[in-house]
Protein backbone atom coordinates (compact mmCIF):
# COMPACT_ATOMS: atom_id res chain seq x y z
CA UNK A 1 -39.66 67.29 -20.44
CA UNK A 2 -42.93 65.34 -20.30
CA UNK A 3 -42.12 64.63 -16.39
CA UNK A 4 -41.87 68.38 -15.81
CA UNK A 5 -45.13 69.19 -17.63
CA UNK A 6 -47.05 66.90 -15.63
CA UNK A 7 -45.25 68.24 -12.48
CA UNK A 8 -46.16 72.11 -13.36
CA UNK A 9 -50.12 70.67 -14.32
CA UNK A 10 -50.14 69.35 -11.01
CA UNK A 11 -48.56 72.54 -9.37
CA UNK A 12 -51.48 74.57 -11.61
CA UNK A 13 -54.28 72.19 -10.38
CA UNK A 14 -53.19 72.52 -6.73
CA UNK A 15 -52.98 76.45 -7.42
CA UNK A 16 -56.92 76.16 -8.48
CA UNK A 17 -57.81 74.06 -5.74
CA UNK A 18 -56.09 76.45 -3.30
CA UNK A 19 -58.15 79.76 -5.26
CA UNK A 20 -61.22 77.62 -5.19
CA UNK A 21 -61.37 77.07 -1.55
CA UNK A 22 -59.17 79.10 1.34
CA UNK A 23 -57.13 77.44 4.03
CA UNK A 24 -59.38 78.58 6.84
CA UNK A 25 -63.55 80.36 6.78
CA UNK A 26 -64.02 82.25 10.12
CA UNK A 27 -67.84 81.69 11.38
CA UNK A 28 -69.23 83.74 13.20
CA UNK A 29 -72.14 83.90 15.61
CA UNK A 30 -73.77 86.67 17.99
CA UNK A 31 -74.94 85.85 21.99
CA UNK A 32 -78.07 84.37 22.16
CA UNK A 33 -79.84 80.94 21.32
CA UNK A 34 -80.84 81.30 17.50
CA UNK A 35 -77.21 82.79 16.61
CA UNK A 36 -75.36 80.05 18.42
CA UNK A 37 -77.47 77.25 16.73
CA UNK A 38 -76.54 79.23 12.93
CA UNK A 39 -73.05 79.37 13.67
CA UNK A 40 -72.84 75.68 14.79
CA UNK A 41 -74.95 74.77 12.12
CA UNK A 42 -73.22 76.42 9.58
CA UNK A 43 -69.73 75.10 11.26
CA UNK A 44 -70.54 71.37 10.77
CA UNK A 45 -72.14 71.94 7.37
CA UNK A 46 -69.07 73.30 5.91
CA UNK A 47 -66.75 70.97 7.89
CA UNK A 48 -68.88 68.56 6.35
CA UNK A 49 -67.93 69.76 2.79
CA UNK A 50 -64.53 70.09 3.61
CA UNK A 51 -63.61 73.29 4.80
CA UNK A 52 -61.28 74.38 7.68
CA UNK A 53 -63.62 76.78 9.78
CA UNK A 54 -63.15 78.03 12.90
CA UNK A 55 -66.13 78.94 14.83
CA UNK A 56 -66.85 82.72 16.93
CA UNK A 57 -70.07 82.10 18.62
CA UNK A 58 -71.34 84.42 21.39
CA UNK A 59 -70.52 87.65 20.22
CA UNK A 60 -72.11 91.09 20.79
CA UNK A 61 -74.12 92.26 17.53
CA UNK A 62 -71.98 95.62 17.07
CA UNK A 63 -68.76 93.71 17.88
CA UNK A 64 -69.95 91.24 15.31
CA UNK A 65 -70.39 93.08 12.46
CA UNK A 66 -66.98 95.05 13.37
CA UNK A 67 -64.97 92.01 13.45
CA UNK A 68 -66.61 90.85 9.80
CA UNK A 69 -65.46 94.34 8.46
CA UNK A 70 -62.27 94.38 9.42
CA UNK A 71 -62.00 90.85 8.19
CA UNK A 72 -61.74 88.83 11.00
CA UNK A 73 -64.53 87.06 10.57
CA UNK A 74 -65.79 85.73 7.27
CA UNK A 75 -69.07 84.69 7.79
CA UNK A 76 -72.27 85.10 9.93
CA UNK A 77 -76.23 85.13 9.77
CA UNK A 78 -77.44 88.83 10.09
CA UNK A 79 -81.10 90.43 10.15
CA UNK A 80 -82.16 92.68 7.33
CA UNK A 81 -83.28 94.75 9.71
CA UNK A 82 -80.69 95.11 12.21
CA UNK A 83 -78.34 96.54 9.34
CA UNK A 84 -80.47 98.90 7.84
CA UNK A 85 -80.93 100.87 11.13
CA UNK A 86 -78.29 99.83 13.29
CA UNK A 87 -75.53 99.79 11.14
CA UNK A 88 -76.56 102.40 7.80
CA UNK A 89 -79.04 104.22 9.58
CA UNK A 90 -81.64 104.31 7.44
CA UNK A 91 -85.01 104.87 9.56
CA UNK A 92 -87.76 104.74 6.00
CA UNK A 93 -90.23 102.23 6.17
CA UNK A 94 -89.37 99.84 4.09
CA UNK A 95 -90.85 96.95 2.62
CA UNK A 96 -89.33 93.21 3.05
CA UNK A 97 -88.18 92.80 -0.35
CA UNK A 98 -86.88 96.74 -0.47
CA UNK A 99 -85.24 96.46 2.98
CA UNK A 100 -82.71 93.52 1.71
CA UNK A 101 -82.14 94.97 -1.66
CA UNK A 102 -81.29 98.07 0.27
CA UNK A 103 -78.96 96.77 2.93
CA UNK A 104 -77.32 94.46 -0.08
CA UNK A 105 -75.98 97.71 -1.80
CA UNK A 106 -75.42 99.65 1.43
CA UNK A 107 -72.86 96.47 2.52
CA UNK A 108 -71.64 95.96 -0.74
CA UNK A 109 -69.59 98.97 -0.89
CA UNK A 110 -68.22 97.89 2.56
CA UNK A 111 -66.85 94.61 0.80
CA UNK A 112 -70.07 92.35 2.33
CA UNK A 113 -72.34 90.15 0.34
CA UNK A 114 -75.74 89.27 1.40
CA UNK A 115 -76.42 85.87 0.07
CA UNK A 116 -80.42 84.54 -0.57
CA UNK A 117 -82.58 85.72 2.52
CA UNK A 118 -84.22 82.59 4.52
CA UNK A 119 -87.83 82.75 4.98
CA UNK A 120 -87.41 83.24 8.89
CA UNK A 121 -87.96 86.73 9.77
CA UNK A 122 -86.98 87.08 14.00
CA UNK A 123 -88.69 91.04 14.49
CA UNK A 124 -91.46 91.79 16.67
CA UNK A 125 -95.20 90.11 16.34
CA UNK A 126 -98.31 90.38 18.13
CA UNK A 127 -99.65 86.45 19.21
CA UNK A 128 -102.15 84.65 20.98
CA UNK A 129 -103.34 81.38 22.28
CA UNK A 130 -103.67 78.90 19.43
CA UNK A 131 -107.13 78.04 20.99
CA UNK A 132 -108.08 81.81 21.43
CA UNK A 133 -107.29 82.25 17.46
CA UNK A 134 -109.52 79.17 17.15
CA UNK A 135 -112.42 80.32 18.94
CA UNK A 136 -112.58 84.22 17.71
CA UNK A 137 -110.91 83.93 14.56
CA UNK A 138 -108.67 86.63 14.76
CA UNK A 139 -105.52 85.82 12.89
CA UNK A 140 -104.22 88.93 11.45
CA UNK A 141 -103.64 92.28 13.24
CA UNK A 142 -106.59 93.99 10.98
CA UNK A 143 -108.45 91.49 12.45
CA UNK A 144 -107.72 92.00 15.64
CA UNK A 145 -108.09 95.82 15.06
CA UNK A 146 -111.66 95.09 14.05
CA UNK A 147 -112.50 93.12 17.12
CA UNK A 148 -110.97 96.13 19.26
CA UNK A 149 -113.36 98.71 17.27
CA UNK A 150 -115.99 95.87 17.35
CA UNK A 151 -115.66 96.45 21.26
CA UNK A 152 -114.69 93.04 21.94
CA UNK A 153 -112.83 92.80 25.51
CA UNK A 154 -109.15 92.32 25.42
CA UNK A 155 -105.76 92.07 27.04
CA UNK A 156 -102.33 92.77 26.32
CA UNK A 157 -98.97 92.36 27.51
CA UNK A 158 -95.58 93.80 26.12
CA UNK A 159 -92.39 94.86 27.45
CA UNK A 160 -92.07 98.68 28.57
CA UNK A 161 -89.82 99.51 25.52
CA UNK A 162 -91.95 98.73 22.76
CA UNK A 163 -94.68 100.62 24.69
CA UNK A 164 -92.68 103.31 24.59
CA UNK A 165 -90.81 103.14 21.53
CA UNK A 166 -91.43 106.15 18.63
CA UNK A 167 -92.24 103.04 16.36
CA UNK A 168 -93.49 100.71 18.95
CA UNK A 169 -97.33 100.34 20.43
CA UNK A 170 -98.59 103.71 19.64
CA UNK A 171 -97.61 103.73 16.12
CA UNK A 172 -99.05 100.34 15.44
CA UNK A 173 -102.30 101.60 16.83
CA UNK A 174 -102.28 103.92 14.54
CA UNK A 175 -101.37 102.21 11.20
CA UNK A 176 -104.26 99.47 12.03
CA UNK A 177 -106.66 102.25 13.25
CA UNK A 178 -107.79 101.33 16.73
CA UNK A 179 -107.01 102.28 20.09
CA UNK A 180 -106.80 100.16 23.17
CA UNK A 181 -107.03 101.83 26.77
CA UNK A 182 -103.87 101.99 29.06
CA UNK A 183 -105.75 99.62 31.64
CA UNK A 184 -105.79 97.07 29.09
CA UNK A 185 -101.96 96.95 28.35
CA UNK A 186 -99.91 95.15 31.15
CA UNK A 187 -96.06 96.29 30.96
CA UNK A 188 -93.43 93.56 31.86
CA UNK A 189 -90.52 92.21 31.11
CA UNK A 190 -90.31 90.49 27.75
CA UNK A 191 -90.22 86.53 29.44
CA UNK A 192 -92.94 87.48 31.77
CA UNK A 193 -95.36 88.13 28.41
CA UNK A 194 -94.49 84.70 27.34
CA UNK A 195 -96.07 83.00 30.74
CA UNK A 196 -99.05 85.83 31.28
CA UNK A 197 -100.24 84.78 27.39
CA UNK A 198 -99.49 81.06 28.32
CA UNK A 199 -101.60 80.89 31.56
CA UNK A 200 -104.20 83.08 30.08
CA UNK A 201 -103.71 85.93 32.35
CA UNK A 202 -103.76 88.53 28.68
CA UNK A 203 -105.25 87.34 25.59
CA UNK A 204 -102.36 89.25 23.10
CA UNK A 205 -99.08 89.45 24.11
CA UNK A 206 -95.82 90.90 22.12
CA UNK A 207 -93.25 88.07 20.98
CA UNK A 208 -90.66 87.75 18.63
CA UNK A 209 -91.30 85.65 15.64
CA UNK A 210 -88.98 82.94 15.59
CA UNK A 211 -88.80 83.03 19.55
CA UNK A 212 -89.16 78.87 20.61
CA UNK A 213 -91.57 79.10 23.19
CA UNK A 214 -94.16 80.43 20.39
CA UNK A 215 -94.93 76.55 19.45
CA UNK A 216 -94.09 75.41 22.96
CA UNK A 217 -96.90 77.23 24.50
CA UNK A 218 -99.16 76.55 21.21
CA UNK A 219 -99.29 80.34 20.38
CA UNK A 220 -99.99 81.59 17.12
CA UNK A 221 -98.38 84.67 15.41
CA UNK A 222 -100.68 86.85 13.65
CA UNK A 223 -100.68 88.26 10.45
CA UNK A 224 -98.77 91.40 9.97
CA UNK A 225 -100.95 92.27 6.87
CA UNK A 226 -100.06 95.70 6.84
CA UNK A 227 -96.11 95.33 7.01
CA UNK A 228 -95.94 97.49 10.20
CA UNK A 229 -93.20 95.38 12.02
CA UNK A 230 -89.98 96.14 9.89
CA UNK A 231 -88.58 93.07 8.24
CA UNK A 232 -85.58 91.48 10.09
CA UNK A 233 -85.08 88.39 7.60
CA UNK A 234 -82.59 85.84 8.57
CA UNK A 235 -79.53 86.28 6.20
CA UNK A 236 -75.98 84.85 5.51
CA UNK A 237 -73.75 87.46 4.72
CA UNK A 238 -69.92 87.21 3.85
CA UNK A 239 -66.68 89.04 2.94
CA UNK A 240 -66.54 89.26 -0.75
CA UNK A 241 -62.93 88.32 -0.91
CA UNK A 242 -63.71 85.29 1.27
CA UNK A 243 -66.02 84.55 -1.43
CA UNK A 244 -63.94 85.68 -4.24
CA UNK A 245 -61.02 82.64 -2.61
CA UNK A 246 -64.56 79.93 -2.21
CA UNK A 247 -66.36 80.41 -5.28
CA UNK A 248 -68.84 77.48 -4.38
CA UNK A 249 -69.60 78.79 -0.94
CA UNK A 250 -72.71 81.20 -1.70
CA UNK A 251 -74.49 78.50 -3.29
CA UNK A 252 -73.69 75.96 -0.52
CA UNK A 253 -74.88 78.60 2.13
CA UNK A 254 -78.10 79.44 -0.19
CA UNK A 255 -79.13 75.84 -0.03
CA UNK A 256 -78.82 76.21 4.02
CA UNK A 257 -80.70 79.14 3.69
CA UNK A 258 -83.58 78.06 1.68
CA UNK A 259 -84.20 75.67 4.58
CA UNK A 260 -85.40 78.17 7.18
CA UNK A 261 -88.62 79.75 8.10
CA UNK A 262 -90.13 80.71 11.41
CA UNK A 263 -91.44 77.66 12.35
CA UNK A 264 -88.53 75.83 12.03
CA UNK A 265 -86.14 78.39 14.20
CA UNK A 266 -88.89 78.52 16.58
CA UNK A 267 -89.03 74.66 16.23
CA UNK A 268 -85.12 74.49 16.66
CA UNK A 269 -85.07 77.46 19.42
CA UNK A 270 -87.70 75.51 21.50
CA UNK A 271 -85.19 72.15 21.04
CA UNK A 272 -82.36 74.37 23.21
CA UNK A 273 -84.55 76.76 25.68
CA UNK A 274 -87.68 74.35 26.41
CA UNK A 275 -86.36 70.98 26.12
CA UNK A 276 -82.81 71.61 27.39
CA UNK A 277 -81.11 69.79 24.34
CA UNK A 278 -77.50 71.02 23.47
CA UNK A 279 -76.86 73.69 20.61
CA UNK A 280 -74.43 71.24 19.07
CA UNK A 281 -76.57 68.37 18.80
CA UNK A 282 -79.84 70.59 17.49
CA UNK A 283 -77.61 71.43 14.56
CA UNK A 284 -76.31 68.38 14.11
CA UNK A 285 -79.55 66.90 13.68
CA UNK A 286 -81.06 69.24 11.44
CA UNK A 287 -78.46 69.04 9.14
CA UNK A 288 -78.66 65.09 9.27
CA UNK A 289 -82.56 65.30 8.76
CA UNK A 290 -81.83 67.21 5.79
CA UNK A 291 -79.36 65.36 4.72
CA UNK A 292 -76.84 67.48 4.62
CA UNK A 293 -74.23 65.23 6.76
């Protein structure tokens, strides 16, 4: 009799291991260089704690989100922003903080949890030369708005979308109160800003904020002090029964979380586009220096 008690104890305890963590977390990842450097990240980390994961990198964002609610994938790093207008359509402007406890109960009811927010926020931003910040001291789109109405001389260069867009270059004009003339804005395509800003050809040119070549080419973002730019803050988010089978996992992904800012996706970005290193090993080596491997 004693025999069998231990034998259904064990059988119990293996029963609670099995609840606490599931035989297999799907990551996923969407196309481009800051998604494929989460989802490898987040692969090794949790392969480093001992889960089975399989890992989706390279997916279109609608496809993406699709495949987490029907529940083939478990897990992937989403934008605040991208989910309240892409995927609930909600067009309001919307403060940071307001924007993630919005999409958090819009998600919710679709069986997705939005863990802790990171501190990197990947949406549109005005920059300019680190030097040229230096020199005129504008760091801060009021700033900069001043210098306009000030009649300082200046440049710009953005892609022909945001130029265009309803809440794109006009609009921002307007929130900061100043108006620059058409032959001051040069339209190209969005890596074409990047090199006109770098060789000095414009003195402003329209980035995104945790884009790599913002430290590579010593640019500095400025100050959105007026919240204009909606807030696209770099989230996990995951199926609530995936959580529900890996109790420990949101505070193991919160941890990862609490890591990033801009600077250091811009930092890791620049690792893969500039300097040619491999997504794998960028990960890897973040998660070492933080000793978390």
């Amino acid at each position: 009799m004693k025999r069998l008690m231990m034998t259904l104890s064990g059988l119990a305890l293996a029963g609670s291991l099995a609840t606490a963590q599931a035989d297999e977390i799907v990551v996923g990842g969407k196309n481009f260089t800051e998604q494929q450097i989460l989802a490898s990240m987040t692969t090794q980390y949790l392969e480093g704690l001992g889960y089975d994961v399989e890992s989706r990198a390279g997916m279109g964002s609608a496809v993406l989100r699709q495949a987490q609610e029907n529940g083939q994938i478990d897990l992937y790093w989403e934008y605040t922003g991208t989910s309240l207008i892409n995927y609930n359509d909600v067009t309001e402007s919307l403060s940071p903080e307001e924007t993630y406890q919005r999409v958090k109960e819009l998600d919710a009811e679709k069986g997705l949890v939005w863990l802790e927010p990171s501190a990197a926020n990947n949406t549109y931003a005005l920059a300019m030369r680190e030097e040229s910040v230096e020199e005129t001291g504008i760091d801060s789109l009021s700033k900069l708005a001043q210098a306009v109405n000030d009649g300082e001389e200046l440049s710009f260069a953005m892609n022909a979308e945001f130029y265009a867009r309803e809440d794109g270059w006009r609009p921002l004009q307007q929130a900061y109160d100043f108006r620059v003339g058409r032959a001051d804005v040069k339209r190209m395509d969005s890596g074409l800003v990047y090199q006109a800003l770098r060789d000095g050809q414009v003195d402003v040119g329209l980035v995104f904020a945790t884009d790599g070549r913002i430290p590579a080419f010593d640019f500095q973002v400025l100050e959105d002090d007026q919240n204009f730019f909606p807030a696209y803050a770099l989230t996990p988010v995951v199926r609530e029964e995936t959580l529900e089978a890996n109790p420990a996992l949101a505070e193991q992904m919160n941890a990862l979380s609490a890591l990033l800012d801009d600077q250091t996706m811009a930092t890791l970005n620049a690792r893969v586009d500039v300097e040619r290193e491999t997504i794998e090993d960028v990960a890897r080596t973040f998660l070492e220096e933080q000793e978390l491997l």
